[in-house]
C-alpha atoms as a PDB file:
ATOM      1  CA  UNK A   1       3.539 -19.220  27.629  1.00  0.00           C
ATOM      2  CA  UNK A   2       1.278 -19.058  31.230  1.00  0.00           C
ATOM      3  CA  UNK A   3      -1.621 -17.391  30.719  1.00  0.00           C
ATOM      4  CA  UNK A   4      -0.854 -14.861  33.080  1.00  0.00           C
ATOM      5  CA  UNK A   5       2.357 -13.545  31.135  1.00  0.00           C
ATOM      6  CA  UNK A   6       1.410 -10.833  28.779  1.00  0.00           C
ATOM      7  CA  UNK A   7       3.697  -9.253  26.345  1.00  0.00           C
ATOM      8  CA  UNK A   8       5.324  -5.755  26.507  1.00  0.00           C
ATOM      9  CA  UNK A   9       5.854  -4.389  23.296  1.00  0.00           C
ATOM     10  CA  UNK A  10       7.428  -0.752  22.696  1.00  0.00           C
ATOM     11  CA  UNK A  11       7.096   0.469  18.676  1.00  0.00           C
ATOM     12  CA  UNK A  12       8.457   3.549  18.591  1.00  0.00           C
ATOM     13  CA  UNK A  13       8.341   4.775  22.244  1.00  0.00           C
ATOM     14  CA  UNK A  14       4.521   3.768  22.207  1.00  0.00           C
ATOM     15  CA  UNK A  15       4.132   0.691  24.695  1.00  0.00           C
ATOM     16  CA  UNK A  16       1.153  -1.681  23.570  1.00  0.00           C
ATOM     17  CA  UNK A  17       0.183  -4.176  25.676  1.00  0.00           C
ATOM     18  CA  UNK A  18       1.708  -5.966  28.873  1.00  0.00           C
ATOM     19  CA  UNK A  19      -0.504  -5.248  32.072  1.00  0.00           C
ATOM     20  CA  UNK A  20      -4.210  -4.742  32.319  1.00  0.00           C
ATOM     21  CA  UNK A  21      -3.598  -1.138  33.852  1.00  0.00           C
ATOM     22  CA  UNK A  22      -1.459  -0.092  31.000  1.00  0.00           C
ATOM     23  CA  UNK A  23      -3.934   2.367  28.783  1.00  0.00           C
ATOM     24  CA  UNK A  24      -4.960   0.579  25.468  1.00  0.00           C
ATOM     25  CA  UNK A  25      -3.601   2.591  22.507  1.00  0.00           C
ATOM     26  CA  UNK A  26      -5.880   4.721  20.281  1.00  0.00           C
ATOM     27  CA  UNK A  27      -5.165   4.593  16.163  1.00  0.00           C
ATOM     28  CA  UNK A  28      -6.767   6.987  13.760  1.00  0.00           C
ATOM     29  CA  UNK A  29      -6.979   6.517  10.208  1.00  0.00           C
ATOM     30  CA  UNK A  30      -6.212   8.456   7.312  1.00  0.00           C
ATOM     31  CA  UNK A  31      -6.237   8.431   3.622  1.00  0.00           C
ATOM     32  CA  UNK A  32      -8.484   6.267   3.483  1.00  0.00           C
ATOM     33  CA  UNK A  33     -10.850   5.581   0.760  1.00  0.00           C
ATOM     34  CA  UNK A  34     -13.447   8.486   0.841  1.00  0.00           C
ATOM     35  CA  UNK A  35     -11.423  10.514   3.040  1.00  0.00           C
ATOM     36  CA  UNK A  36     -12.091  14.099   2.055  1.00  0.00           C
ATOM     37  CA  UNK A  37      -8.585  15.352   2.319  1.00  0.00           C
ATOM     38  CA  UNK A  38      -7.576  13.452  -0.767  1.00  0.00           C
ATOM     39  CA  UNK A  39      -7.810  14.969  -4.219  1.00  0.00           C
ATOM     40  CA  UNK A  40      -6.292  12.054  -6.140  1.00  0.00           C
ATOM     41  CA  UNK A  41      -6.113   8.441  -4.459  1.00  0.00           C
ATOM     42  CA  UNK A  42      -4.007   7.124  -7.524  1.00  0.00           C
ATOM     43  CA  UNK A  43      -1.389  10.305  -7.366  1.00  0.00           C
ATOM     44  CA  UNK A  44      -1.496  10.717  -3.728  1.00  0.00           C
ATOM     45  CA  UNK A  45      -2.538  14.391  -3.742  1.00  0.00           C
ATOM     46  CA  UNK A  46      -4.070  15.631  -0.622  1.00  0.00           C
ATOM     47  CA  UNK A  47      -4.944  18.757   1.173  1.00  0.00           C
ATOM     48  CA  UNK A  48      -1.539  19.048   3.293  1.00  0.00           C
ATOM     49  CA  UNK A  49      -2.538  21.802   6.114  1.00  0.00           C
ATOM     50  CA  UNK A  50      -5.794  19.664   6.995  1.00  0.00           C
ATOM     51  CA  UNK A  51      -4.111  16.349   7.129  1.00  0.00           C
ATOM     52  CA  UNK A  52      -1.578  18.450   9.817  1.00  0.00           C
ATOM     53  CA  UNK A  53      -4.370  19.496  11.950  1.00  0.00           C
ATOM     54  CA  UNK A  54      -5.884  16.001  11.836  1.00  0.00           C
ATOM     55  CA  UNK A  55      -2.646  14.251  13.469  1.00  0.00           C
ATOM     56  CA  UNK A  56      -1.818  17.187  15.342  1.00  0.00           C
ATOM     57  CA  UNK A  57      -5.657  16.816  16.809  1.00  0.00           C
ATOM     58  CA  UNK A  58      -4.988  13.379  17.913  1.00  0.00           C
ATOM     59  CA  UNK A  59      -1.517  14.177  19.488  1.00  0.00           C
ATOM     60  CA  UNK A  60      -3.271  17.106  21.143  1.00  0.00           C
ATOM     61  CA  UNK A  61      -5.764  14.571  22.692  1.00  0.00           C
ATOM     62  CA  UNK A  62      -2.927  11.708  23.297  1.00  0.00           C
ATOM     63  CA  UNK A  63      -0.849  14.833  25.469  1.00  0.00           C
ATOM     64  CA  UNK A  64      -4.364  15.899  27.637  1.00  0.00           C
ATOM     65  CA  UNK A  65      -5.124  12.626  28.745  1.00  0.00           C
ATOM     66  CA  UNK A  66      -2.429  10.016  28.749  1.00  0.00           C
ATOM     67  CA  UNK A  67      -4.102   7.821  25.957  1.00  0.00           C
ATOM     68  CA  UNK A  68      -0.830   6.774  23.659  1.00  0.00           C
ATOM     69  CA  UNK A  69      -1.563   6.906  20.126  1.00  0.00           C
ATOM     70  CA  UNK A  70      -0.885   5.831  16.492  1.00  0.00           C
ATOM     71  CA  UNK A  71      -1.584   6.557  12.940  1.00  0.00           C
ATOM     72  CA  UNK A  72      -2.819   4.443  10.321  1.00  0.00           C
ATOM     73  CA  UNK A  73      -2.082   6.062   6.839  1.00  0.00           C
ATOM     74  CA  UNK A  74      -4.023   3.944   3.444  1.00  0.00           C
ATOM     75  CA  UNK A  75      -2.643   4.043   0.530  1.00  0.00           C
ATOM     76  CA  UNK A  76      -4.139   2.793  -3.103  1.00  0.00           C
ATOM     77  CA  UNK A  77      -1.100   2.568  -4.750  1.00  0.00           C
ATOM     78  CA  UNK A  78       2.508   2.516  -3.609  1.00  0.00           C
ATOM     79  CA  UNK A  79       3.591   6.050  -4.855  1.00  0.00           C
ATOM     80  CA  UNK A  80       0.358   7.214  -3.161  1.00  0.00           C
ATOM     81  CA  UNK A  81       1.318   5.385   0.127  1.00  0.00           C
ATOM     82  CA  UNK A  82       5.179   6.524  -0.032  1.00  0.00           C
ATOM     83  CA  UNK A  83       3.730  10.104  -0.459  1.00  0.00           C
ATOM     84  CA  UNK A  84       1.228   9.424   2.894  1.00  0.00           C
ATOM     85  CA  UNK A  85       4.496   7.988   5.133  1.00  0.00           C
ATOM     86  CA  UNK A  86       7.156  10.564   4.217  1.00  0.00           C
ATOM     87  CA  UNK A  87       4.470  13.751   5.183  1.00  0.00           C
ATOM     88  CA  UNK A  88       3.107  11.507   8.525  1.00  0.00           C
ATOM     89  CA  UNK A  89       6.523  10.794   9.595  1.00  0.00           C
ATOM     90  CA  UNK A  90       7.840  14.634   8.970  1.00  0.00           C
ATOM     91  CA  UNK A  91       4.996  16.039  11.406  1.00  0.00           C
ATOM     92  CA  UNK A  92       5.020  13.242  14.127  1.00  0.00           C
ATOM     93  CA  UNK A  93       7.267  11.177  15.618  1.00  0.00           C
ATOM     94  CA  UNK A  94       4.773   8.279  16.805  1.00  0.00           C
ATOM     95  CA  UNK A  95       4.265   5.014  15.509  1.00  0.00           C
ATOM     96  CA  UNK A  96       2.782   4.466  11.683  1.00  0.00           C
ATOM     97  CA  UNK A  97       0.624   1.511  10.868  1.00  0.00           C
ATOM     98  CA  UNK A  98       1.381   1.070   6.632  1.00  0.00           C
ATOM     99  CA  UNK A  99      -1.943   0.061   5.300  1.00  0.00           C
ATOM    100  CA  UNK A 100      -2.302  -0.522   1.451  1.00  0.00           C
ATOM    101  CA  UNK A 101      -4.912  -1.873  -0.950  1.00  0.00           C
ATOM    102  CA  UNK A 102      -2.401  -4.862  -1.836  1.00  0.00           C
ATOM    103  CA  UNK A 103       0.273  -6.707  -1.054  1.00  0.00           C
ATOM    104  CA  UNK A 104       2.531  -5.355  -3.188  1.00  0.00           C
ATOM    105  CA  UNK A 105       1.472  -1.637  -2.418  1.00  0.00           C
ATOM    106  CA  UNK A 106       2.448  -2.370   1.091  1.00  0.00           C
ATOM    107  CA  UNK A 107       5.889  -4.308   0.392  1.00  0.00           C
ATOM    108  CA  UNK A 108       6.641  -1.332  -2.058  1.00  0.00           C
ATOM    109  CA  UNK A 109       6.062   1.499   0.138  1.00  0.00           C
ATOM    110  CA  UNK A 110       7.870  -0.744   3.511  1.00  0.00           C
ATOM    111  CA  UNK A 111      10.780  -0.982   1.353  1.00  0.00           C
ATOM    112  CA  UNK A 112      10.701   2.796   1.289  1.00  0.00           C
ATOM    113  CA  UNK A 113      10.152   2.830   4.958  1.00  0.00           C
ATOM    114  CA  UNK A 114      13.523   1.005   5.231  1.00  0.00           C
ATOM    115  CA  UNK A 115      15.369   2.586   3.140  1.00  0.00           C
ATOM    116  CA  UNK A 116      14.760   6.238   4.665  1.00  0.00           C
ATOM    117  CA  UNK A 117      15.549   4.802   8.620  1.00  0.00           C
ATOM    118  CA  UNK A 118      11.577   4.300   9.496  1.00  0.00           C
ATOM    119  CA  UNK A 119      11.767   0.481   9.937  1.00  0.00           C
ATOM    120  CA  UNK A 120      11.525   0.817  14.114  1.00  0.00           C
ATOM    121  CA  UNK A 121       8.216   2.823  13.876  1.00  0.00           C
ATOM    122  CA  UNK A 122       6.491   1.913  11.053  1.00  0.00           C
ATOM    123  CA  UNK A 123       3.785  -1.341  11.511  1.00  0.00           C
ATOM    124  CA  UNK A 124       3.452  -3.391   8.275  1.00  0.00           C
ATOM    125  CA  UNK A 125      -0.576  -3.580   8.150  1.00  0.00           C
ATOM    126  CA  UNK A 126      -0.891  -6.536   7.639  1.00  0.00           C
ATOM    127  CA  UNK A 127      -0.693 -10.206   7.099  1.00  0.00           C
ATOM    128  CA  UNK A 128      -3.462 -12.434   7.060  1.00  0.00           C
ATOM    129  CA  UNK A 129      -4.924 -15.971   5.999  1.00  0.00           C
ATOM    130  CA  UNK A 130      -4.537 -15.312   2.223  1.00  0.00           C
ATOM    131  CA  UNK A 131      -1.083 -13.624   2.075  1.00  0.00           C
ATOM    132  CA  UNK A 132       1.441 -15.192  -0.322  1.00  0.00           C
ATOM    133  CA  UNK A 133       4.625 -16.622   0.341  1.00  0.00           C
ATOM    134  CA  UNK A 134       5.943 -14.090  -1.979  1.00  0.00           C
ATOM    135  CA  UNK A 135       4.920 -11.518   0.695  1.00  0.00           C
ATOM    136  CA  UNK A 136       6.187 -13.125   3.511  1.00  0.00           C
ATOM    137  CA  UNK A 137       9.731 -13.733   2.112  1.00  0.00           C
ATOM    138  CA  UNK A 138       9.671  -9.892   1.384  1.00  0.00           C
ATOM    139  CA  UNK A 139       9.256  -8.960   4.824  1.00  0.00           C
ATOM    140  CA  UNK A 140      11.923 -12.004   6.206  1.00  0.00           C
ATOM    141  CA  UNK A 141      14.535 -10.569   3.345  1.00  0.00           C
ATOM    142  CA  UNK A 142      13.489  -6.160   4.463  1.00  0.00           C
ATOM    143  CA  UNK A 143      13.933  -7.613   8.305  1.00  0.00           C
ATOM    144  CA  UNK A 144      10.570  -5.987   8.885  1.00  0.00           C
ATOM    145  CA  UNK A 145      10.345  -4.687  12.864  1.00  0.00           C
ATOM    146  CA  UNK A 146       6.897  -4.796  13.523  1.00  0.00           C
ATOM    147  CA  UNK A 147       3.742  -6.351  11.610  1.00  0.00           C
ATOM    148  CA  UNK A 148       0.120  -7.044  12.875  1.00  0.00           C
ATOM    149  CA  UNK A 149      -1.522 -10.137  12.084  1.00  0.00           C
ATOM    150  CA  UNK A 150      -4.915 -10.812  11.190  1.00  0.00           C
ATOM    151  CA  UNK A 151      -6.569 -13.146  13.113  1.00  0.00           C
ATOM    152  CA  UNK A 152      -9.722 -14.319  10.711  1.00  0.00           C
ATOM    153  CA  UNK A 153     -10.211 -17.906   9.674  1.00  0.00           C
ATOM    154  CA  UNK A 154     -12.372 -18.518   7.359  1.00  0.00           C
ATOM    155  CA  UNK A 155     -12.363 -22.483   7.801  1.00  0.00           C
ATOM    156  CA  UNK A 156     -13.384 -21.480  11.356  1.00  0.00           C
ATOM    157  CA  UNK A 157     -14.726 -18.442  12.871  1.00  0.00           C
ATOM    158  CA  UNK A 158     -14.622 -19.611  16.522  1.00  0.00           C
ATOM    159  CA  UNK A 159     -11.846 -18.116  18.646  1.00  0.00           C
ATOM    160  CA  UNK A 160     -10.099 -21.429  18.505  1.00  0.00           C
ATOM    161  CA  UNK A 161     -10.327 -21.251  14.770  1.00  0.00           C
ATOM    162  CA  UNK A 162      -7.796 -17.749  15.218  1.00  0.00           C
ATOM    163  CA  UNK A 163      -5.242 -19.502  16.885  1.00  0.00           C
ATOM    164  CA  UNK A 164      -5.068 -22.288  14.576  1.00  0.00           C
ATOM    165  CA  UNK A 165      -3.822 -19.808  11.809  1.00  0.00           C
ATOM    166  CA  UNK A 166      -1.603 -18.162  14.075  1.00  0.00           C
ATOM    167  CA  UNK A 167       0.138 -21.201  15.889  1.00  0.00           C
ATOM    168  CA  UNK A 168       1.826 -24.322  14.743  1.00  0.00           C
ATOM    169  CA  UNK A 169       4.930 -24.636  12.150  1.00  0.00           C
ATOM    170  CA  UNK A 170       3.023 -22.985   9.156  1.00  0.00           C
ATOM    171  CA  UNK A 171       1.011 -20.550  11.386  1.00  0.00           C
ATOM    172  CA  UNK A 172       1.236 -17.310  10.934  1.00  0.00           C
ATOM    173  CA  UNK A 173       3.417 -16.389  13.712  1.00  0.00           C
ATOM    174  CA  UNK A 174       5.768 -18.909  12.224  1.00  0.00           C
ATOM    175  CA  UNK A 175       6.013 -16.829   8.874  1.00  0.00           C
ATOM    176  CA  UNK A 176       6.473 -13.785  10.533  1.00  0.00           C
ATOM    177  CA  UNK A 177       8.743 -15.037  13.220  1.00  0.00           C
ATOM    178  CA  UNK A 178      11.746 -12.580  11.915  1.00  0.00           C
ATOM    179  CA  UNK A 179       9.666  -9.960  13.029  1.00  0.00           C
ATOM    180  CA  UNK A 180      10.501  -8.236  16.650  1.00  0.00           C
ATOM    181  CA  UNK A 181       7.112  -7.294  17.547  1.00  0.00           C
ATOM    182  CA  UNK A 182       3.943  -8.545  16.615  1.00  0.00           C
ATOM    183  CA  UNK A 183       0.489  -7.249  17.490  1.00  0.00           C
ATOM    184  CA  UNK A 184      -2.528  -9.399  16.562  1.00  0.00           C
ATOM    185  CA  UNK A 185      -5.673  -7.627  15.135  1.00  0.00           C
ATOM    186  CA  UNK A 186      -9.133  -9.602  15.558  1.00  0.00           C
ATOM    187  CA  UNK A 187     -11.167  -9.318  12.948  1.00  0.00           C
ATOM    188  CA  UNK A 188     -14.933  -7.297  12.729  1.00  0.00           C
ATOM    189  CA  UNK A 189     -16.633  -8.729   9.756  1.00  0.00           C
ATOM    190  CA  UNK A 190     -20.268  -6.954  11.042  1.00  0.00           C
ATOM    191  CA  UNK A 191     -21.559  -5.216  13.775  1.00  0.00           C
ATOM    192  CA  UNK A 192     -23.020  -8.430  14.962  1.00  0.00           C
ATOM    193  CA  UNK A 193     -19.476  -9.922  15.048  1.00  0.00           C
ATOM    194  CA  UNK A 194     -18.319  -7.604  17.091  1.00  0.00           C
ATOM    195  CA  UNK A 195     -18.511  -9.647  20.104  1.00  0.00           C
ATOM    196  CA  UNK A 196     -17.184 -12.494  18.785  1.00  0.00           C
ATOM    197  CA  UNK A 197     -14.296 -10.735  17.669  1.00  0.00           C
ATOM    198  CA  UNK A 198     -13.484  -9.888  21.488  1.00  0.00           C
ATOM    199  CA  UNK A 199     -13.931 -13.420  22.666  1.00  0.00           C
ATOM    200  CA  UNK A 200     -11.126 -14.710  20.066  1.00  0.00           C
ATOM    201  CA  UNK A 201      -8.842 -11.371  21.155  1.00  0.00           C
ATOM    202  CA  UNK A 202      -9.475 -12.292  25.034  1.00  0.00           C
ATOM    203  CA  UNK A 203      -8.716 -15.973  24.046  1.00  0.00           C
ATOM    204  CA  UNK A 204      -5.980 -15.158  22.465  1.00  0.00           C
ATOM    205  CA  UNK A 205      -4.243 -13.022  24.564  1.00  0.00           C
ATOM    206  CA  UNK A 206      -4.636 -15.737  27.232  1.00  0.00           C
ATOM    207  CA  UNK A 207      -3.367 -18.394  25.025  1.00  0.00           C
ATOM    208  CA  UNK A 208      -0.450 -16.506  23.187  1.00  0.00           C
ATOM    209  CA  UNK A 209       0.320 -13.210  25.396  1.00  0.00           C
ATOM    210  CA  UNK A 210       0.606 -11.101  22.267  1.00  0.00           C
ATOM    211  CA  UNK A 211      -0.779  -7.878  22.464  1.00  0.00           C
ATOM    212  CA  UNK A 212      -3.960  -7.740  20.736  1.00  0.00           C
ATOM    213  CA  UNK A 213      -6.495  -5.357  19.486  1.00  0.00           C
ATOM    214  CA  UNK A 214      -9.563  -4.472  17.033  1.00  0.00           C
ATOM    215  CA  UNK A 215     -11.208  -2.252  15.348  1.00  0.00           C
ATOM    216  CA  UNK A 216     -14.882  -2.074  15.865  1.00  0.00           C
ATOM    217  CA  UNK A 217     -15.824   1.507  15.768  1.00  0.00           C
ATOM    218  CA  UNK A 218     -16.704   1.383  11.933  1.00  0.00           C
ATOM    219  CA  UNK A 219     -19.407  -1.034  12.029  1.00  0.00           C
ATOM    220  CA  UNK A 220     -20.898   0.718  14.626  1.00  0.00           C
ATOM    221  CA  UNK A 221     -21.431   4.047  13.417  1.00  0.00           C
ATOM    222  CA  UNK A 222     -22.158   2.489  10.244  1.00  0.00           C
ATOM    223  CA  UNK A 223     -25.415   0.557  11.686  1.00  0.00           C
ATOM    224  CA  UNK A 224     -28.507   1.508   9.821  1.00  0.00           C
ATOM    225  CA  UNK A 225     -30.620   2.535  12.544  1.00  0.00           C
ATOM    226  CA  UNK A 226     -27.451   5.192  13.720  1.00  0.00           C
ATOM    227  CA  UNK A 227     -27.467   6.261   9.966  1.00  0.00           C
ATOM    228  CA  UNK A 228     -31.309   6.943  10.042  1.00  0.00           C
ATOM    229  CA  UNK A 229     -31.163   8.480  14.213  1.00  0.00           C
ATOM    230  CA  UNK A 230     -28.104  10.519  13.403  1.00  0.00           C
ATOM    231  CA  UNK A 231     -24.931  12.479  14.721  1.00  0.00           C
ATOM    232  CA  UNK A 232     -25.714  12.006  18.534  1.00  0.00           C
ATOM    233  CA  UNK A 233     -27.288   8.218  18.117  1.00  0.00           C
ATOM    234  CA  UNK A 234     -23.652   7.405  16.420  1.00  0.00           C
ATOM    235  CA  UNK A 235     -21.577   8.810  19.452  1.00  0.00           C
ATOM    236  CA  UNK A 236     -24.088   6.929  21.750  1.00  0.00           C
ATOM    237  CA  UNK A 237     -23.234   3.532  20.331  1.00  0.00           C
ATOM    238  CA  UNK A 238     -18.973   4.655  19.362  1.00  0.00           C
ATOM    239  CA  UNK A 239     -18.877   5.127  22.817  1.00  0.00           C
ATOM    240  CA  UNK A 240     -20.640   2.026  24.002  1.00  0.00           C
ATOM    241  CA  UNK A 241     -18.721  -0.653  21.559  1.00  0.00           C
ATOM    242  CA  UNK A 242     -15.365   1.435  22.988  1.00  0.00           C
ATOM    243  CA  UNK A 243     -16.338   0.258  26.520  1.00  0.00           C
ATOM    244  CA  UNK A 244     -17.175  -3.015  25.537  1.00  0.00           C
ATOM    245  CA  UNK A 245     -13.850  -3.452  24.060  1.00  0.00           C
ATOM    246  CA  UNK A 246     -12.160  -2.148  27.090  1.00  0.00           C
ATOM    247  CA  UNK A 247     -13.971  -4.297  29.187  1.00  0.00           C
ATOM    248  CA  UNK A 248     -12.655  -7.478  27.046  1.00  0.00           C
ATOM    249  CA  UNK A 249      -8.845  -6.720  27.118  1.00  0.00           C
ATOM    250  CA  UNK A 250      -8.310  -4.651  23.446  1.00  0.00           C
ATOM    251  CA  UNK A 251      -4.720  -3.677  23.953  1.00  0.00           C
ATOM    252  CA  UNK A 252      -5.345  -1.239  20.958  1.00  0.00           C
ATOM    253  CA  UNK A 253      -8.131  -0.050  19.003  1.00  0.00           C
ATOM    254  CA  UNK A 254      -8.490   1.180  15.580  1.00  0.00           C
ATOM    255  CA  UNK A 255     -10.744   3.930  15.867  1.00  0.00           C
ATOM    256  CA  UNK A 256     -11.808   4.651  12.499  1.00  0.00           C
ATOM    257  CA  UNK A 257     -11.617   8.701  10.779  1.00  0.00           C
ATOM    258  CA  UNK A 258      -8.955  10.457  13.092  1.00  0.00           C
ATOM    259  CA  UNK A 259     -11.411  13.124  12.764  1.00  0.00           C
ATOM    260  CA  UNK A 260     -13.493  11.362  15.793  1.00  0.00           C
ATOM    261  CA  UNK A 261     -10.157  11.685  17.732  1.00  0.00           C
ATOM    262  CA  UNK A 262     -12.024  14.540  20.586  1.00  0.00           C
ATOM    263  CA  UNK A 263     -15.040  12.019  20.810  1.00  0.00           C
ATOM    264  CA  UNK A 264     -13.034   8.871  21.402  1.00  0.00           C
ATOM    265  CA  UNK A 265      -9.965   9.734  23.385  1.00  0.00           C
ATOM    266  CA  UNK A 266     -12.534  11.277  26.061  1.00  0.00           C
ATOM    267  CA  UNK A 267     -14.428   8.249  26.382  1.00  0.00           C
ATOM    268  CA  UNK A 268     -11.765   6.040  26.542  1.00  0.00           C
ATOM    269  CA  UNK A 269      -9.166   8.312  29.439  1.00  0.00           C
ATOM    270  CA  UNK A 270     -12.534   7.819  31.569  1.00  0.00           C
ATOM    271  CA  UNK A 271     -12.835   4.201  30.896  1.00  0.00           C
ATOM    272  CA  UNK A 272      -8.558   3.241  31.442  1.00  0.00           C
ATOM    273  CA  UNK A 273      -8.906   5.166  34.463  1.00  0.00           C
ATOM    274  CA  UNK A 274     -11.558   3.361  36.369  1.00  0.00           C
ATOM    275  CA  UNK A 275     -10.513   0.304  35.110  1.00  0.00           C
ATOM    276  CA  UNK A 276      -6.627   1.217  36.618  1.00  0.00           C
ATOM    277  CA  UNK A 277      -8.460   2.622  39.736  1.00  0.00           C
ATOM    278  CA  UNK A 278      -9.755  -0.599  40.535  1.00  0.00           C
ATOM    279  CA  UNK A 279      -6.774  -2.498  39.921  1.00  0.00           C
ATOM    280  CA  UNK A 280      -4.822  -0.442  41.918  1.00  0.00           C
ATOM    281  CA  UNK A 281      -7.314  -0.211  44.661  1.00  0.00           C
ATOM    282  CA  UNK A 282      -8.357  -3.992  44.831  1.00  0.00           C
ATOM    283  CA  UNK A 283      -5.214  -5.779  43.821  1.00  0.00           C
ATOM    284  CA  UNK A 284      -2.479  -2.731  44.791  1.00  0.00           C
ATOM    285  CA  UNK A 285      -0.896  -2.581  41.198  1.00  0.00           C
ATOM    286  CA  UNK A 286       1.488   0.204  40.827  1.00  0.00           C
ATOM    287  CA  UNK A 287       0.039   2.924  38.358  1.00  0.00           C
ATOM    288  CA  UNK A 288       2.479   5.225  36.370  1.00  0.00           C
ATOM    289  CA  UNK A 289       1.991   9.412  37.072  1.00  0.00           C
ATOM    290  CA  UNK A 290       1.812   9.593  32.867  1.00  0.00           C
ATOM    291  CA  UNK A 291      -1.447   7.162  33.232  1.00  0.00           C
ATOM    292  CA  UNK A 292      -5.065   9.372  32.377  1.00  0.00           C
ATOM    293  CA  UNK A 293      -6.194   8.078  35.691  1.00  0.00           C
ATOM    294  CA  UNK A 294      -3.528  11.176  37.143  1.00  0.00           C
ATOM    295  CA  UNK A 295      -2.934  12.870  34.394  1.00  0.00           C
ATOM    296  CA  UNK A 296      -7.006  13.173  32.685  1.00  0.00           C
ATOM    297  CA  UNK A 297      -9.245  11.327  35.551  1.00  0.00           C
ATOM    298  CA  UNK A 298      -8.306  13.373  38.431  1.00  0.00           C
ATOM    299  CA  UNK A 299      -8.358  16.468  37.475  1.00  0.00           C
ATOM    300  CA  UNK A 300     -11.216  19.083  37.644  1.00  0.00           C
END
């Protein structure tokens, strides 16, 4: 592929990637482990009119400024997971990364997906350097849509390292390759690896064209010194690892708690639209009327 092609991929009537104006997508997270809403993690029992404000927060904050968005729903075990995708999917219609504790947990609950007509908008999360054949045949034989790969080598943690498990004939792109749309996820092992992590997504994206994205925000608010400064020290740095990952090319970003949704869609609708501003004022690129740069930038 020339380096200058970059794919266009639409999941669900969310577009991810393709040109540098196009606004990265924003994913919140729920269910997660320590999430507050859930009473039993096993059972999948969890507080049902807060986890509806939560997504309907984020798709309040998606419609203001032009940011698309996604959910990621976690699930411990596969009847918990099923439990997270049918309520998700009944109160939005946008794009639903499947995230489970195993392999197995994830195949179950995909098979679900399947079976009740969610294939085209749900994105198996995900594949990665230790995944099984077993797991891999699963998704070939349930004609999986849409999966993200992980891009972490352990063998080698340079950027070149990443597309040595994606590419070749038992790369990970090759086990997937019955898959219609594939988004590759560069991996944050620290706060420290952050920026290593965006040199093997910008590498990547130049070598392969796949859209690509991260998810950073975690390690960040995590950091000691923003546990010890506090509340306003942690929105200091979220915002400030969001522009960073802007400014290298994240085609999507895994935001963390979808709580955070106010905080981060903000800062990001500022940061797409200068970034499209210049693009459109230095190299005349065409900028669509739904973009934040009209629709959140502009106005008073």
């Amino acid at each position: 592929m020339d380096s200058s092609e970059k794919r266009l991929v639409t999941i669900g009537g969310v577009e991810v990637g393709g040109s540098p104006v196009n606004p990265m997508v924003l994913i919140g997270c729920m269910f997660y482990r320590k999430h507050k809403i859930v009473e039993d993690h096993r059972r999948g029992l969890f507080d049902r009119k807060e986890a509806e404000k939560l997504i309907l927060l984020q798709e309040e904050w998606s419609d203001k400024t032009g940011i698309p968005c996604m959910v990621d729903i976690f699930g411990e075990t596969s009847d918990a997971l099923i439990k997270y995708l049918d309520f998700v999917s009944s109160i939005t219609d946008k794009p639903i990364l499947l995230n489970g504790s195993t392999w197995r947990v994830r195949i179950s609950a995909m098979n679900h997906a399947c079976e009740v007509g969610l294939n085209s908008r749900v994105i198996y999360t995900s594949v990665n350097y230790a995944s099984p054949r077993e797991e891999f045949e699963a998704l070939a034989e349930l004609k999986v849509k849409n999966i993200i790969l992980q891009t972490f080598n352990p063998k080698n943690l340079k950027p070149e390292g990443a597309l040595e498990l994606l590419a070749g004939e038992n790369g990970l792109l090759s086990k997937c390759s019955s898959a219609e749309n594939i988004l590759l996820l560069s991996t944050v092992l620290d706060l420290a690896s952050v920026g290593v992590a965006l040199e093997a997504l910008k590498f990547l994206k130049e070598k392969l064209g796949y859209p690509c994205g991260i998810a950073p925000c975690g390690v960040a608010t995590a950091w000691k010194k923003n546990m010890v400064l506090g509340a306003e020290a942690k929105r200091i740095c979220l915002g400030g690892i969001l522009g960073y990952s802007l400014a290298y090319g994240a085609d999507f970003i895994i935001y963390g708690s979808i709580r955070k949704a106010p905080e981060v869609f903000h800062v990001c609708a500022m940061l797409c639209s200068i970034a499209a501003y210049s693009e459109k004022f230095c190299r005349l690129k065409r900028i669509k009327k739904s973009h934040p740069l009209f629709k959140y930038f502009s106005k008073p």
